[in-house]
C-alpha atoms as a PDB file:
ATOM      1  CA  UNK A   1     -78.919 -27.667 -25.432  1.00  0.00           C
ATOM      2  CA  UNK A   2     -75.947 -27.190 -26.613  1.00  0.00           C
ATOM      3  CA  UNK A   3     -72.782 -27.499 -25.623  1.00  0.00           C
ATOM      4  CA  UNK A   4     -69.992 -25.137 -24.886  1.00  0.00           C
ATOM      5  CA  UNK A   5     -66.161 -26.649 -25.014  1.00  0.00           C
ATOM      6  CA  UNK A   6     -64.258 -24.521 -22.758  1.00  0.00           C
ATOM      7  CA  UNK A   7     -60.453 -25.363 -23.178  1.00  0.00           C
ATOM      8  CA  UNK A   8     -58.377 -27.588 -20.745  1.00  0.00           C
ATOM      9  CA  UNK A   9     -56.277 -25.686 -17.765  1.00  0.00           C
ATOM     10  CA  UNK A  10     -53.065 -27.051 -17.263  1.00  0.00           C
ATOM     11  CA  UNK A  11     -52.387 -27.005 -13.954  1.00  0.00           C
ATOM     12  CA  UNK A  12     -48.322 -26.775 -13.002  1.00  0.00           C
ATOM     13  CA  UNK A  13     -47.544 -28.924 -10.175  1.00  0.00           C
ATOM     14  CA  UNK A  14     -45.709 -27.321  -6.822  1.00  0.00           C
ATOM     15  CA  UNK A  15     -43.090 -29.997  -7.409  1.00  0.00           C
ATOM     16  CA  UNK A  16     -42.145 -28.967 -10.876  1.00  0.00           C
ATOM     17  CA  UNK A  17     -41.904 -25.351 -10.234  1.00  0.00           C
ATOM     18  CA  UNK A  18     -39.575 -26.288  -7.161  1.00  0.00           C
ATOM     19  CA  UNK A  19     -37.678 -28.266  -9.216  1.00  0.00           C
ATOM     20  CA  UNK A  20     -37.298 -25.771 -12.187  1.00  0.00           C
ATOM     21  CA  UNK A  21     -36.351 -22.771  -9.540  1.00  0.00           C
ATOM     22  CA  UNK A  22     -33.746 -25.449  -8.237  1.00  0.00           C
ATOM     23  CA  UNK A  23     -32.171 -26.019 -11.365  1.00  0.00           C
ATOM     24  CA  UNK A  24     -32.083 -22.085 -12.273  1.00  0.00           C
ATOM     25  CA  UNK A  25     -30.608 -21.645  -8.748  1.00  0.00           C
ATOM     26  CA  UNK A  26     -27.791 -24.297  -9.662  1.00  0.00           C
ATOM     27  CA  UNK A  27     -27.184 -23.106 -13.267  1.00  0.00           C
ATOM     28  CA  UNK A  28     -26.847 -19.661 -11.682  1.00  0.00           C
ATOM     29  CA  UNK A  29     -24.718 -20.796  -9.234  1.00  0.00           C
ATOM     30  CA  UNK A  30     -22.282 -22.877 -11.344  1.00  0.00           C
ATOM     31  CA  UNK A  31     -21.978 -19.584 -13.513  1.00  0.00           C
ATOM     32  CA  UNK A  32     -20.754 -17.497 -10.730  1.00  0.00           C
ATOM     33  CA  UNK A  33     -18.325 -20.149  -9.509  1.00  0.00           C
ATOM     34  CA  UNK A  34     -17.186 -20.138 -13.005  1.00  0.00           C
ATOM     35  CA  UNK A  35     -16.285 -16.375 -12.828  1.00  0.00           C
ATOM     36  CA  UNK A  36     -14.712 -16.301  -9.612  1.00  0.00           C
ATOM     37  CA  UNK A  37     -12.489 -19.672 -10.642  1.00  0.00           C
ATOM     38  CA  UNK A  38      -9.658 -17.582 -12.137  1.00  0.00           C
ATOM     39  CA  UNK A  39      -9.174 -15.122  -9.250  1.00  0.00           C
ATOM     40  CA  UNK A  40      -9.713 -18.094  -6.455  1.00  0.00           C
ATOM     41  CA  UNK A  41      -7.152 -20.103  -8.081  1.00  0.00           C
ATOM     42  CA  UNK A  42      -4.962 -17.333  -8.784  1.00  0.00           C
ATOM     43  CA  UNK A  43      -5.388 -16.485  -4.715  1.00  0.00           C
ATOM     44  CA  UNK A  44      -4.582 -20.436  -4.125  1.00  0.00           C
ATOM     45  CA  UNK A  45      -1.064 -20.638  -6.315  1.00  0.00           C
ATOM     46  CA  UNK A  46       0.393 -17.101  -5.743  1.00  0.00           C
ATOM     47  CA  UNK A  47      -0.644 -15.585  -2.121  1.00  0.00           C
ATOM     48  CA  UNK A  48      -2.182 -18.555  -0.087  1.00  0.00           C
ATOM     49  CA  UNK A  49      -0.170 -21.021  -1.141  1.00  0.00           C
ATOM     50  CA  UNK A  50       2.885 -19.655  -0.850  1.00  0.00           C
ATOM     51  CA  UNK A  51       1.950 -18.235   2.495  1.00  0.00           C
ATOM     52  CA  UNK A  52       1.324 -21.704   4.308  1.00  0.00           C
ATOM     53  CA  UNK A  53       4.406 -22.812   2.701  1.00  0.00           C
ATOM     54  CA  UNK A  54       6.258 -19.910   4.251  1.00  0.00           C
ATOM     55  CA  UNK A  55       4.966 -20.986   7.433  1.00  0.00           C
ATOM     56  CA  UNK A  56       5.867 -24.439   7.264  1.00  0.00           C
ATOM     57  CA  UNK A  57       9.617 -23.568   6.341  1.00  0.00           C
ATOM     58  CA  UNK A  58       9.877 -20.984   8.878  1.00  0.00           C
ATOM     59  CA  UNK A  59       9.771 -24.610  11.322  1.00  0.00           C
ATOM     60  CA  UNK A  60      13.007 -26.201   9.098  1.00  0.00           C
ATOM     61  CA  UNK A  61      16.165 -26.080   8.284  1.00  0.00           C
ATOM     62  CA  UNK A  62      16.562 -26.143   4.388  1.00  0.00           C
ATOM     63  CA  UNK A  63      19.159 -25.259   1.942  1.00  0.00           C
ATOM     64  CA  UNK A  64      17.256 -26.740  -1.411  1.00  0.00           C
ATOM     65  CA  UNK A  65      19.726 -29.139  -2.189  1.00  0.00           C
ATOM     66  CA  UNK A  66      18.862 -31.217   1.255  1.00  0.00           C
ATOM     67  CA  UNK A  67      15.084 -32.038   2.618  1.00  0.00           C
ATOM     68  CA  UNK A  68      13.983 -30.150   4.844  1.00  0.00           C
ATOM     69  CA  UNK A  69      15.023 -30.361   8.537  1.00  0.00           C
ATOM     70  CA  UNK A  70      12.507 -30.194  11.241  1.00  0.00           C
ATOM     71  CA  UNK A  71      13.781 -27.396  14.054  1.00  0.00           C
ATOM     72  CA  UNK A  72      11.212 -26.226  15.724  1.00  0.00           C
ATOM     73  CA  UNK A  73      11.357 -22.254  16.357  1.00  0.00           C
ATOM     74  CA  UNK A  74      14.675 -22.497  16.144  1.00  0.00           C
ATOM     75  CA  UNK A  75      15.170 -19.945  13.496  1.00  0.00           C
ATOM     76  CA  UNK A  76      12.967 -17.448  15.307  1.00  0.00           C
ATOM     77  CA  UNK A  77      15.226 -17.659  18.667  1.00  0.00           C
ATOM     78  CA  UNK A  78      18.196 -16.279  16.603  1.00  0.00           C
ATOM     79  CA  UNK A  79      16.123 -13.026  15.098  1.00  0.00           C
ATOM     80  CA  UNK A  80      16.877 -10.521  17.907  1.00  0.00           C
ATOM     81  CA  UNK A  81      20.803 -11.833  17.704  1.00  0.00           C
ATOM     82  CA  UNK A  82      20.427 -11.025  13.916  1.00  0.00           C
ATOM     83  CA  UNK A  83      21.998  -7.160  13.836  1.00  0.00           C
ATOM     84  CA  UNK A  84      21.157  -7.460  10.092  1.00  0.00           C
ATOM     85  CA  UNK A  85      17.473  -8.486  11.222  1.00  0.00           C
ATOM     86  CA  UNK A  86      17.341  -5.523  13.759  1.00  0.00           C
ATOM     87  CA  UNK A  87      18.772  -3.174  11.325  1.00  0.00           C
ATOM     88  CA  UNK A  88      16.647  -3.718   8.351  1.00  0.00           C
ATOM     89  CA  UNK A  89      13.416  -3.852  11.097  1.00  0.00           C
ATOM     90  CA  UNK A  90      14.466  -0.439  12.652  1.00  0.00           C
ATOM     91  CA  UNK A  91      14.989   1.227   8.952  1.00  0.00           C
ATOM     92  CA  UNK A  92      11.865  -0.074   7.757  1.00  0.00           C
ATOM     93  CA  UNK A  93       9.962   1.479  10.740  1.00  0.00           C
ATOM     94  CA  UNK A  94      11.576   4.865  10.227  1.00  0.00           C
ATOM     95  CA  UNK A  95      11.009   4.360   6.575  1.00  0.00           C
ATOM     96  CA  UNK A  96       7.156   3.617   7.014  1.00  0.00           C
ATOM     97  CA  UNK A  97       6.255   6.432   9.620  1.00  0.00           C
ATOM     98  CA  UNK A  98       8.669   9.167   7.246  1.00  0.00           C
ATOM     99  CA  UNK A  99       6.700   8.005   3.964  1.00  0.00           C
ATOM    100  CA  UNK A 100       3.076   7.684   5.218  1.00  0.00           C
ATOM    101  CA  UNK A 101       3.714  11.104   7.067  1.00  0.00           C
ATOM    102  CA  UNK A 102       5.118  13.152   4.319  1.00  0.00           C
ATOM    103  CA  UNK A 103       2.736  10.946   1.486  1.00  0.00           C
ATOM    104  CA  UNK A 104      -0.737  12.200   3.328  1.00  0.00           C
ATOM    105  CA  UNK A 105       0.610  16.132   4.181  1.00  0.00           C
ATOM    106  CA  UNK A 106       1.934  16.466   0.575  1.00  0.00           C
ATOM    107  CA  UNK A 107      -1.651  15.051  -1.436  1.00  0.00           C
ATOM    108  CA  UNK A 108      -3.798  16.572   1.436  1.00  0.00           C
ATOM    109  CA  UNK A 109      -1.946  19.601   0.611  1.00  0.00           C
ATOM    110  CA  UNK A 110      -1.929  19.311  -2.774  1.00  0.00           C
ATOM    111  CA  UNK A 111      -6.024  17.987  -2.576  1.00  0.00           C
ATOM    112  CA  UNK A 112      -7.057  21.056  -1.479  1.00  0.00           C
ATOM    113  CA  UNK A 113      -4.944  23.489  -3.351  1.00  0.00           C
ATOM    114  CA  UNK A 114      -6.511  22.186  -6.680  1.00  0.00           C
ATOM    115  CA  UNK A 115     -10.045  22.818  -5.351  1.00  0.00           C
ATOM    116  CA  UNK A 116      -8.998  26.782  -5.256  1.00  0.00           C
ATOM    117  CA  UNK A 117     -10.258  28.405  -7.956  1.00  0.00           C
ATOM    118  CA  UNK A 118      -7.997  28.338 -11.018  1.00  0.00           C
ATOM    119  CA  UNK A 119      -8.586  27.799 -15.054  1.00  0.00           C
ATOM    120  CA  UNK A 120      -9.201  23.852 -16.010  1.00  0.00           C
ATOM    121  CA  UNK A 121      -5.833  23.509 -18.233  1.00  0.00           C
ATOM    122  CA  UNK A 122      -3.624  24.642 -14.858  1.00  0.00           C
ATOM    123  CA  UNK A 123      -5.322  22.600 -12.447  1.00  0.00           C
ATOM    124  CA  UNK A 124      -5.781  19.124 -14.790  1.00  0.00           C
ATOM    125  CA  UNK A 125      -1.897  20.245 -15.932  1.00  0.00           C
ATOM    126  CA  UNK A 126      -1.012  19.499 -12.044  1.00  0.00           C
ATOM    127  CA  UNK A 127      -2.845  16.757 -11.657  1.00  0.00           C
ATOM    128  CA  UNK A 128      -1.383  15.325 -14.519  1.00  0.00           C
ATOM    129  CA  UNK A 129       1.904  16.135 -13.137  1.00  0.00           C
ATOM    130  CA  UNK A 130       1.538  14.884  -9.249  1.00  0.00           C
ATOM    131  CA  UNK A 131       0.165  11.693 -10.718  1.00  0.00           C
ATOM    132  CA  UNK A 132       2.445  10.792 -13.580  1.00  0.00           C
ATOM    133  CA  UNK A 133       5.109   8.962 -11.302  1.00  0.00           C
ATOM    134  CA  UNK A 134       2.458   6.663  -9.734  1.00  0.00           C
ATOM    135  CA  UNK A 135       2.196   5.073 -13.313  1.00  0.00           C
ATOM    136  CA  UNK A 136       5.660   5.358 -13.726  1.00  0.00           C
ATOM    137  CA  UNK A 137       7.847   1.624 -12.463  1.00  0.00           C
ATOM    138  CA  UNK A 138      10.482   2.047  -9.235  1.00  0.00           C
ATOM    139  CA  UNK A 139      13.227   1.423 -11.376  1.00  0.00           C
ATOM    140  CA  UNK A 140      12.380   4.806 -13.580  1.00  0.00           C
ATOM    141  CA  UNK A 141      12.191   6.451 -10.929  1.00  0.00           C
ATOM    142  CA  UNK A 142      14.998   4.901  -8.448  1.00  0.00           C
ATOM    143  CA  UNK A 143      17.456   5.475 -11.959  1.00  0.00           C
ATOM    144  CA  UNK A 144      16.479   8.978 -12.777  1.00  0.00           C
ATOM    145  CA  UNK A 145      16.348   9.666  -8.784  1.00  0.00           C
ATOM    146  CA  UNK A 146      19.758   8.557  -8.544  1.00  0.00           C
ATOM    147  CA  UNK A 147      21.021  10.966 -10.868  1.00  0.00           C
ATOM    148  CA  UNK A 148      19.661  13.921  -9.623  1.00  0.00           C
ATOM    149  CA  UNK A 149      21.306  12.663  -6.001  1.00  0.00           C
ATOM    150  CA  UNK A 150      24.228  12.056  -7.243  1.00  0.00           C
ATOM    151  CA  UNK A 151      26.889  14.175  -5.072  1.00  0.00           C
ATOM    152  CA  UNK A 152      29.531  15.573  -7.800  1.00  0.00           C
ATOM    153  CA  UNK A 153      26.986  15.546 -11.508  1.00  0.00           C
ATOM    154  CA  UNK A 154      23.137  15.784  -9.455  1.00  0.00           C
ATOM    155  CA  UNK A 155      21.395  18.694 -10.126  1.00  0.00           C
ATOM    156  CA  UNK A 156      19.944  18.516  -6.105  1.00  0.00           C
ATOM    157  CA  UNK A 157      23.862  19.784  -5.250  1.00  0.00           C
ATOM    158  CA  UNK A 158      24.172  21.868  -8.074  1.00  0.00           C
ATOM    159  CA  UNK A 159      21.142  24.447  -6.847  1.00  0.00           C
ATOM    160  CA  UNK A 160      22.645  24.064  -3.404  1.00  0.00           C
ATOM    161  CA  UNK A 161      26.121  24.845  -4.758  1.00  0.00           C
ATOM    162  CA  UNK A 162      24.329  28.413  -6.256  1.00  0.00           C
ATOM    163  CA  UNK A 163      23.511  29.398  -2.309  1.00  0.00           C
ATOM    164  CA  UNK A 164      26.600  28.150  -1.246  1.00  0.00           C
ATOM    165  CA  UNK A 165      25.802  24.842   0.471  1.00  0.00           C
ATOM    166  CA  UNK A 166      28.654  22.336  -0.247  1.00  0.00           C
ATOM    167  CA  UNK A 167      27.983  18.981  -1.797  1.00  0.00           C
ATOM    168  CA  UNK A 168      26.077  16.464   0.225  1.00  0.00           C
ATOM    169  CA  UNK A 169      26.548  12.507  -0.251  1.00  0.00           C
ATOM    170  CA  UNK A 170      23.120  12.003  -0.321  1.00  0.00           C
ATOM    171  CA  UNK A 171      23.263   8.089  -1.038  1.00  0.00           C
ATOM    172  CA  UNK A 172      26.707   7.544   0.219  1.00  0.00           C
ATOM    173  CA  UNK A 173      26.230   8.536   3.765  1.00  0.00           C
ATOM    174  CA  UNK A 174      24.376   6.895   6.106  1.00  0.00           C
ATOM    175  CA  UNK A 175      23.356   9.960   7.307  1.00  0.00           C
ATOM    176  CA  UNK A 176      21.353  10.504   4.155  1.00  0.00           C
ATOM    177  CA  UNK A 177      20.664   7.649   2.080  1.00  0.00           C
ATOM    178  CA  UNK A 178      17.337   6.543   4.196  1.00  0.00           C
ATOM    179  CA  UNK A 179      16.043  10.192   4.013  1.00  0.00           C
ATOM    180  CA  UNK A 180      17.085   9.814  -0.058  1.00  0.00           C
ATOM    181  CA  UNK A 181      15.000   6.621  -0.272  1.00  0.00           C
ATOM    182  CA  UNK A 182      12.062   8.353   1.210  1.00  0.00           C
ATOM    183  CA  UNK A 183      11.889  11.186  -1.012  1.00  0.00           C
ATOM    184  CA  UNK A 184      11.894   9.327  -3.865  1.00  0.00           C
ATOM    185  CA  UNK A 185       9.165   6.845  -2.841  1.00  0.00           C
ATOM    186  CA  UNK A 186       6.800   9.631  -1.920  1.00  0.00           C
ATOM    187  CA  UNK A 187       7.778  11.374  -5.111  1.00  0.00           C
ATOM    188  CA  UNK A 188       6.393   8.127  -6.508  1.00  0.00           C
ATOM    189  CA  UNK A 189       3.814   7.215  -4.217  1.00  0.00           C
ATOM    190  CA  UNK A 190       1.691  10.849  -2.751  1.00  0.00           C
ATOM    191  CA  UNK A 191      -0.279  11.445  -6.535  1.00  0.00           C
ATOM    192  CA  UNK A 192      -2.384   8.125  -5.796  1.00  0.00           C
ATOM    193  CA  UNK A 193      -2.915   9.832  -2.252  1.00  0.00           C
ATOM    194  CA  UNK A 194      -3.758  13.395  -3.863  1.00  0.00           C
ATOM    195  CA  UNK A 195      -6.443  11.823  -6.310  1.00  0.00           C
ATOM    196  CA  UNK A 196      -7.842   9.741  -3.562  1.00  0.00           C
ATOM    197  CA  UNK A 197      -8.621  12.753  -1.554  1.00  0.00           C
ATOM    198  CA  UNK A 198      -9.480  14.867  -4.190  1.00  0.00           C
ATOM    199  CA  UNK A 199     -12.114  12.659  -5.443  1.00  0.00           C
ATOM    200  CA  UNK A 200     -13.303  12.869  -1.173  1.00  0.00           C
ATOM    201  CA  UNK A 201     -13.004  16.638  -1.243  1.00  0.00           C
ATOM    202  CA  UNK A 202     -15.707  16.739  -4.355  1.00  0.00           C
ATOM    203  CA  UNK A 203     -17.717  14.772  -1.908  1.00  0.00           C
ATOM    204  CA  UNK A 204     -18.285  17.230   0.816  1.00  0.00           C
ATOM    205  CA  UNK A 205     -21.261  19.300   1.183  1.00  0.00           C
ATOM    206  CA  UNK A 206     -20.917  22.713  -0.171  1.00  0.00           C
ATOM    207  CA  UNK A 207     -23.266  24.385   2.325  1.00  0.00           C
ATOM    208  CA  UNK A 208     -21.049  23.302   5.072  1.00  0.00           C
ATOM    209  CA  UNK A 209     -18.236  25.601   4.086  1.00  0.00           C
ATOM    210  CA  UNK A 210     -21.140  28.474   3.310  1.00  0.00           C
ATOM    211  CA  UNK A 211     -22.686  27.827   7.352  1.00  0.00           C
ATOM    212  CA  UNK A 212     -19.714  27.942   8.561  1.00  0.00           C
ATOM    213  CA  UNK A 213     -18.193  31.254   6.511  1.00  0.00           C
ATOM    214  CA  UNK A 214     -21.799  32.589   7.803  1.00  0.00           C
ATOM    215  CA  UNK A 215     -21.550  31.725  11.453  1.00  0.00           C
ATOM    216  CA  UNK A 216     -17.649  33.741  11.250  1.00  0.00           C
ATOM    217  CA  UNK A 217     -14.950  30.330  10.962  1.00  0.00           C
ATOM    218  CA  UNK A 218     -11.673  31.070   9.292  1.00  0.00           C
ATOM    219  CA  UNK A 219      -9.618  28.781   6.638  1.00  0.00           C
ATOM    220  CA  UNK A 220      -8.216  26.844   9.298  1.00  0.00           C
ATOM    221  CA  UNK A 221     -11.177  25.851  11.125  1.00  0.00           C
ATOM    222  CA  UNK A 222     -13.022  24.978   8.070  1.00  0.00           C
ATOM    223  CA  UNK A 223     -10.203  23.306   7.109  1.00  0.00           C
ATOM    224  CA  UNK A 224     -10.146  21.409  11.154  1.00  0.00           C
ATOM    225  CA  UNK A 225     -13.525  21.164  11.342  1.00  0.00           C
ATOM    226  CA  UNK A 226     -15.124  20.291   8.077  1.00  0.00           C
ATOM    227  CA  UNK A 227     -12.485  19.529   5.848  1.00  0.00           C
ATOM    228  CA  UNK A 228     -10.629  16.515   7.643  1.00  0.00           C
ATOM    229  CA  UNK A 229     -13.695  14.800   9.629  1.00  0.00           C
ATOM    230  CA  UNK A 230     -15.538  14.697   6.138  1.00  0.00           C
ATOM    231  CA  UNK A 231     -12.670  13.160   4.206  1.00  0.00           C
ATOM    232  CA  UNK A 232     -11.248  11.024   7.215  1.00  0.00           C
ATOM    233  CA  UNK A 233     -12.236   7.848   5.807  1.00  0.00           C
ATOM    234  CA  UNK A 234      -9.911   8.410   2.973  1.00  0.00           C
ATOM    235  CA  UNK A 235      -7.173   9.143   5.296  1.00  0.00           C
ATOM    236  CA  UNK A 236      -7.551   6.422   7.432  1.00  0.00           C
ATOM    237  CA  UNK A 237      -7.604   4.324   4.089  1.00  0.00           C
ATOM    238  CA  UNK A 238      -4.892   5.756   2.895  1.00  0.00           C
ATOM    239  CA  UNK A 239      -2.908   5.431   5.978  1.00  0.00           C
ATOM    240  CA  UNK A 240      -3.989   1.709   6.042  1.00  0.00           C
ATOM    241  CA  UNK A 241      -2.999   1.019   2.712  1.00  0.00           C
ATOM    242  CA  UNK A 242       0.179   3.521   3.111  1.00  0.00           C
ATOM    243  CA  UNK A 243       1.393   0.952   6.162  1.00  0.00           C
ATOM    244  CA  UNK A 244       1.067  -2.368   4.439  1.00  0.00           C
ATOM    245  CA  UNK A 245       2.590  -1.669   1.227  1.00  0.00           C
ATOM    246  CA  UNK A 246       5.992   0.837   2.277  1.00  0.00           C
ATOM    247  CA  UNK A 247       6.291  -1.871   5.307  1.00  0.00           C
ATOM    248  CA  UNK A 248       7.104  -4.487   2.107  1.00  0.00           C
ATOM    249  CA  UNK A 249       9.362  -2.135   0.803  1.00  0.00           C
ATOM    250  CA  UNK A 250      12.596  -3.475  -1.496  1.00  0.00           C
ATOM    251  CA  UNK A 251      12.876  -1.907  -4.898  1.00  0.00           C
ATOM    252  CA  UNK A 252      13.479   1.446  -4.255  1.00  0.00           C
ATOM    253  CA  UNK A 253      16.262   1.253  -1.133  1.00  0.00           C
ATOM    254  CA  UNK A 254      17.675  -2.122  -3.680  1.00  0.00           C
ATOM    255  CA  UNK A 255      18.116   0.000  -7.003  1.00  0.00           C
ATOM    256  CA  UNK A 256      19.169   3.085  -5.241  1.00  0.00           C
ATOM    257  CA  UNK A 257      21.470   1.733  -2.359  1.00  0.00           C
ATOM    258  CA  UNK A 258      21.432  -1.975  -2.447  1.00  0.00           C
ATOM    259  CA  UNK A 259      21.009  -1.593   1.518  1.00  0.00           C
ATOM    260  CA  UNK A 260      24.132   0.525   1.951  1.00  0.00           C
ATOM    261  CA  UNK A 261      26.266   2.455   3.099  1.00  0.00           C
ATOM    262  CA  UNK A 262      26.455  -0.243   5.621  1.00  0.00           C
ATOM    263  CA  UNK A 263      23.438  -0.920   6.762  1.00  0.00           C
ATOM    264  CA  UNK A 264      22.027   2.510   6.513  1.00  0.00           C
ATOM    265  CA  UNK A 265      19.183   1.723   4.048  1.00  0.00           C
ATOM    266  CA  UNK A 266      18.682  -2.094   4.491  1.00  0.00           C
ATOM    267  CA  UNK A 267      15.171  -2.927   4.457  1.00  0.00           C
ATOM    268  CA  UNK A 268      12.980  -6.159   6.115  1.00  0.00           C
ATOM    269  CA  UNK A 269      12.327  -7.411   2.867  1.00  0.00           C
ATOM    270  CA  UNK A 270      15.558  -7.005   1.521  1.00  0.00           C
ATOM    271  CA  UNK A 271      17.185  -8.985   4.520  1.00  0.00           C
ATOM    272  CA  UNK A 272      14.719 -11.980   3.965  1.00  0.00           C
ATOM    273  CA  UNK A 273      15.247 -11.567   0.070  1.00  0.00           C
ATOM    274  CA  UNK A 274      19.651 -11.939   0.551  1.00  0.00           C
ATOM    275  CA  UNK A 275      19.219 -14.493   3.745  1.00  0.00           C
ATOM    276  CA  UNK A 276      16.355 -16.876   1.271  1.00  0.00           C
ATOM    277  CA  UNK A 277      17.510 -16.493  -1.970  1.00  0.00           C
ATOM    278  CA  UNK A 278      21.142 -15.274  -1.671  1.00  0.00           C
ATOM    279  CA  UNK A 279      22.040 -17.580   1.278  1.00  0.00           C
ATOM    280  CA  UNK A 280      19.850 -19.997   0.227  1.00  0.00           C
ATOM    281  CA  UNK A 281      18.371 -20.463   3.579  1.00  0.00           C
ATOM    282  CA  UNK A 282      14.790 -20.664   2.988  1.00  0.00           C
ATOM    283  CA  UNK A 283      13.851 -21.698   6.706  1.00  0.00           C
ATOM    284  CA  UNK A 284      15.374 -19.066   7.842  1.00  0.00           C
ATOM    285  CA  UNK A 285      14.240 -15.917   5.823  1.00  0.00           C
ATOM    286  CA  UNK A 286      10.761 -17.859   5.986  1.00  0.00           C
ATOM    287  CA  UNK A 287      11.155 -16.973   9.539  1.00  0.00           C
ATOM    288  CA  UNK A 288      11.869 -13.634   9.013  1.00  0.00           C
ATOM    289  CA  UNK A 289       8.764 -13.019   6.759  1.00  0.00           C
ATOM    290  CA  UNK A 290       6.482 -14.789   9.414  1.00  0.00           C
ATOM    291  CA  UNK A 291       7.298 -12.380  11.338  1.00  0.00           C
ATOM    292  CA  UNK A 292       6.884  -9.322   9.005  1.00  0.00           C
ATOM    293  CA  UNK A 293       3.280 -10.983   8.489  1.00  0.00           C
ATOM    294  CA  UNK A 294       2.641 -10.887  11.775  1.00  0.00           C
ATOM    295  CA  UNK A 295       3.593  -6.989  12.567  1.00  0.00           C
ATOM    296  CA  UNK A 296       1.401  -5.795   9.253  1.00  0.00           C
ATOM    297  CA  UNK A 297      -1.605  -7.691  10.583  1.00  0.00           C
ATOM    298  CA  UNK A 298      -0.959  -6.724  14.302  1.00  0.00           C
ATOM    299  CA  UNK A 299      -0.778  -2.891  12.916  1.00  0.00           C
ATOM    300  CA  UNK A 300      -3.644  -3.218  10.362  1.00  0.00           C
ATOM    301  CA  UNK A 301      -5.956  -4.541  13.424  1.00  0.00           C
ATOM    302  CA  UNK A 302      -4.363  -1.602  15.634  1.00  0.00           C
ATOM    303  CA  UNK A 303      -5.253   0.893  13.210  1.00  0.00           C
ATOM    304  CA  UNK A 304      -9.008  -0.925  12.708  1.00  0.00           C
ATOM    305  CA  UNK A 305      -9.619  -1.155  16.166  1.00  0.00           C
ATOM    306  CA  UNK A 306      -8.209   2.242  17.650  1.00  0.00           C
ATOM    307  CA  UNK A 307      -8.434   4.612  13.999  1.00  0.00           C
ATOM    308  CA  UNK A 308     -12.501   3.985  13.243  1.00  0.00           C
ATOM    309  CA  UNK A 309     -12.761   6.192  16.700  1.00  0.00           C
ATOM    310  CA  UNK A 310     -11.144   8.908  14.888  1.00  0.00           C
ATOM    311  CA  UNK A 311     -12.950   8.229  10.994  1.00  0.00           C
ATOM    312  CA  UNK A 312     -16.474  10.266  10.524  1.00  0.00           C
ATOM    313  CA  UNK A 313     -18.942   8.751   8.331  1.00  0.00           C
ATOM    314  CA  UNK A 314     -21.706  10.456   6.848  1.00  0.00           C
END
């Protein structure tokens, strides 16, 4: 009879194939740590770094040209003595409730009146518009700002001369200057706000509005009842976001006021940014941004823990 040669199987081992997956799993590993490398070291040398640093001169004494001294929490005791402490915390509060107020009311505002009906060049036109200071730097804006407040050339005082208001000091009053501060920053800040909810708006359901035009609601409810509970995760974003960054805030009450008249516009940041690098008392304005750390995260968790009650999701 004859024979038939039928071809050899080879026959992988379990081991190998383990071993091969292993080494694909590792390779793809490595990769991804590769990736990641620039950002995690760039995290290390400018955010946590600096941050446990902060925290270990905020326990010493130490002027730079002397080691540092251990103290203790002595630097914290003196905070509430500090009137220049208290001042700049109680502006920055007012500041940070006045510009997260007036940022969401302005883009939810000016959200929803470019979803009314109007030709493509108009509405894109305003967008543009709203949005362009976002791009623009503080010190643009603080500069041209200052201009236009300026009490004897601005042209703020020059339409309120032509209905017959007299001249207001806006930034040399301390009646004024904080409220001057905050209009420019939202002027700079509320287009980021109005895209973010705009994009939202787009989101929501078109045959909610149409049920609820059917069943007899009016603009308002809509607005109440669809409108806000649909888009509330963007608020409470924004609002989030709003808080941490205008609670940091420095350029725009620096440029315009540097902190003055008095203290009428001095700002947290701007007390530990004269106390550590004007004073050259790092310990100390290390204490001071400890505790501007710790009221940002105490806030952020406040707002996690008591404004998801208030967010709808889809």
């Amino acid at each position: 009879m004859a024979q038939t040669n039928t071809p050899a199987v080879h026959i992988t081992k379990p081991s190998t194939r383990m071993s091969g997956m292993r080494a694909m799993r590792v390779r793809e590993a490595v990769t991804g740590y590769l990736f990641v490398l620039p950002t995690l070291v760039g995290f290390l040398v400018f955010a946590l770094g600096p941050m446990l640093f902060s925290a270990y001169l905020s326990l010493h004494e130490w002027e730079i040209f002397s080691p540092p001294k251990f103290v203790g929490l002595d630097n914290f005791k003196f905070l509430p003595e500090d009137t220049r402490f208290t001042a700049g915390f109680v502006n920055t509060l007012k500041f940070v409730v006045a510009v997260v107020a007036m940022n969401t009311t302005l883009a939810l505002g000016a959200a929803v009146g470019l979803q009314t009906k109007m030709p493509t060049v108009l509405r894109n036109f305003f967008r543009t518009s709203y949005f362009l200071p976002v791009v623009m730097s503080m010190t643009s804006v603080a500069i041209i700002l200052s201009f236009l407040f300026h009490k004897e050339f601005g042209i703020v005082n020059y339409y309120l001369g032509l209905v017959g208001i007299e001249k207001v000091p806006w930034l040399a009053s301390s009646s004024y200057a904080l409220s001057s501060v905050v209009l420019a920053t939202v002027w700079k800040t509320f287009g980021f706000d109005m895209i973010l909810f705009s994009a939202a708006l787009n989101n929501v359901p078109k045959h909610f509005y149409e049920a609820a035009e059917i069943d007899g609601a009016g603009p308002w409810q809509r607005f109440w009842r669809i409108t806000v509970p649909q888009i509330s995760p963007s608020i409470f974003f924004a609002t989030v976001i709003g808080i941490i960054s205008h609670f940091q805030v420095f350029d725009a009450a620096y440029l315009m006021t540097r902190g003055g008249p008095g203290d009428a516009t001095r700002t947290l940041v701007m007390t530990i940014y004269e106390d550590a690098f004007g004073s050259l008392r790092l310990g100390y304005g290390s204490a001071m941004a400890m505790i501007l750390f710790v009221i940002v995260m105490v806030l952020t968790i406040f707002q996690f823990k008591w404004g998801q009650k208030l967010v709808h999701y889809q």
